[in-house]
Protein backbone atom coordinates (compact mmCIF):
# COMPACT_ATOMS: atom_id res chain seq x y z
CA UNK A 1 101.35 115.52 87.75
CA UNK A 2 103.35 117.06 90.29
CA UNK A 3 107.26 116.28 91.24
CA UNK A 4 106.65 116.46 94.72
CA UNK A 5 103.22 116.24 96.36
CA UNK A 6 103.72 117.03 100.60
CA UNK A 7 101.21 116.18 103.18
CA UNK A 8 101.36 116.61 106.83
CA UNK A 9 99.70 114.75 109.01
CA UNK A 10 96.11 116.12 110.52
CA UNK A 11 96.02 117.71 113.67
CA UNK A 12 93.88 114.78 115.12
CA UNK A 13 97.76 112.57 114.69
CA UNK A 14 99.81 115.16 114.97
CA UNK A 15 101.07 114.08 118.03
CA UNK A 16 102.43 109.96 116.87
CA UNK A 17 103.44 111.19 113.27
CA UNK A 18 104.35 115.09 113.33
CA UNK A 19 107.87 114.39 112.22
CA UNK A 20 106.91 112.25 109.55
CA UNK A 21 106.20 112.79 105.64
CA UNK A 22 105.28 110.73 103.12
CA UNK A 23 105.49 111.79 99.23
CA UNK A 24 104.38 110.81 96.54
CA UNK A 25 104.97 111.65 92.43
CA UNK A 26 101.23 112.07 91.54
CA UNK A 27 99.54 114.41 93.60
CA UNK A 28 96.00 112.97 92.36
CA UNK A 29 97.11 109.88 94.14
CA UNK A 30 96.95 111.20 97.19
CA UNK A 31 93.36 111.03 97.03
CA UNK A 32 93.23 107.06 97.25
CA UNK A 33 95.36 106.99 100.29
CA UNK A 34 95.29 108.32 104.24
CA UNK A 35 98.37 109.31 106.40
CA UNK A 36 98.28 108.58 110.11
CA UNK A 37 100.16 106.81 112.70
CA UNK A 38 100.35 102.60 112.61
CA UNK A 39 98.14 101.12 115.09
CA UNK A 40 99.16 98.40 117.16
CA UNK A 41 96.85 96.03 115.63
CA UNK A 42 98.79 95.08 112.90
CA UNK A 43 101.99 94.40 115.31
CA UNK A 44 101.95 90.99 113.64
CA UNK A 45 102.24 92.31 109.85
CA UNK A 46 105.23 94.83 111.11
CA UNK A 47 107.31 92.27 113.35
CA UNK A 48 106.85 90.08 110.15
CA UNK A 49 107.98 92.04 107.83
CA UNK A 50 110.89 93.59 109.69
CA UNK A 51 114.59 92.11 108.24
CA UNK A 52 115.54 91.03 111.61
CA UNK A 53 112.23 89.86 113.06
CA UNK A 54 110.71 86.24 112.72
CA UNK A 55 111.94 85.46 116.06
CA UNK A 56 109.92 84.74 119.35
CA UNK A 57 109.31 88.44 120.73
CA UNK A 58 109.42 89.75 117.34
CA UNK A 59 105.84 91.13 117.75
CA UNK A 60 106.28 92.00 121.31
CA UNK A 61 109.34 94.47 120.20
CA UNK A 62 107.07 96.10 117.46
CA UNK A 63 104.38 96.67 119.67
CA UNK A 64 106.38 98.56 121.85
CA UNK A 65 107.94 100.38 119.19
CA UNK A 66 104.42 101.65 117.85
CA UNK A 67 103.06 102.29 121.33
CA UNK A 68 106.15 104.22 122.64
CA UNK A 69 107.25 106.41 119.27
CA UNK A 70 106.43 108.32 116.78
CA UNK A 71 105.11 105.79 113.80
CA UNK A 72 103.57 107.04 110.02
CA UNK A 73 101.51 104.53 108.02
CA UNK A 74 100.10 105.26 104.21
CA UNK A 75 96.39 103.25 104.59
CA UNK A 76 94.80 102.53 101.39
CA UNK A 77 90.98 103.55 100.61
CA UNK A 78 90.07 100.49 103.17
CA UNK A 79 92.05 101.37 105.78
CA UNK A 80 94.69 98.91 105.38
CA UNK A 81 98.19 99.72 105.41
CA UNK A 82 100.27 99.86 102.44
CA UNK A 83 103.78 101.45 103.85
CA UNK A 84 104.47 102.34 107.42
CA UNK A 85 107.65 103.26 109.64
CA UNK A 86 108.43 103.41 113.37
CA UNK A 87 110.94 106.10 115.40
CA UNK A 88 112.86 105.05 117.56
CA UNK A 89 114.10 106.62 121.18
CA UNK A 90 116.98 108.47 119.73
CA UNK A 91 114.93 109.27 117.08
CA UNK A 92 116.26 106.89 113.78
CA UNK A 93 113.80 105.16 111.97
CA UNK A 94 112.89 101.48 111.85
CA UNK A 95 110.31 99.20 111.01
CA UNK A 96 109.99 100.94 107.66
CA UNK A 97 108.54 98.63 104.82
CA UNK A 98 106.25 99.82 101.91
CA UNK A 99 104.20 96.13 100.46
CA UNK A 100 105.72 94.91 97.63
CA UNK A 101 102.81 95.74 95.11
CA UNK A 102 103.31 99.20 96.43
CA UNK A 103 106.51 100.14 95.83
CA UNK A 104 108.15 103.05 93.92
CA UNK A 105 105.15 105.21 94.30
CA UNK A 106 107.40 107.44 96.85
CA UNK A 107 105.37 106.34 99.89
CA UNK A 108 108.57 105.40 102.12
């Protein structure tokens, strides 16, 4: 297994995620996952999983955050998302959160 296994995003999301780069220590891994930008569908799961969100306009703050700025999100085989993160205007991220069950696999 590799160190360090780098993946850019495809040209097709180039344009929400270019800045962004997710890692992980097992190249072979990379196989059972896809790298592309959150979509605002799952506005809910972000807002609720964000330290400072579980207030009214929680959602309505992530939604904007997703539809404005650059965003990465590591989907599993399904297409569901395992570990995502949000820019912001001056460029700082927020939003991150990698799922429990997914952690220290170097996703975010």
């Amino acid at each position: 297994s590799s160190r360090l296994g780098l993946r850019r995003p495809s040209s097709q999301t180039a344009s929400s995620c270019s800045e962004l780069m997710f890692h992980t220590r097992d190249s072979g891994a990379m196989d059972d996952i896809t790298i592309g930008p959150i979509s605002p569908e799952y506005c809910q799961l972000v807002a609720e999983t964000f330290d400072y969100g579980g207030f009214e306009g929680a959602e309505a703050i992530a939604r904007h955050q997703i539809t404005t700025f650059t965003s990465g999100c590591v989907f599993d085989k399904e297409g569901n998302p395992l570990s995502w993160v949000c820019g912001t205007q001056s460029g700082e991220s927020n939003f991150g959160f990698t799922l429990p069950e997914h952690r220290r696999k170097g996703y975010y």
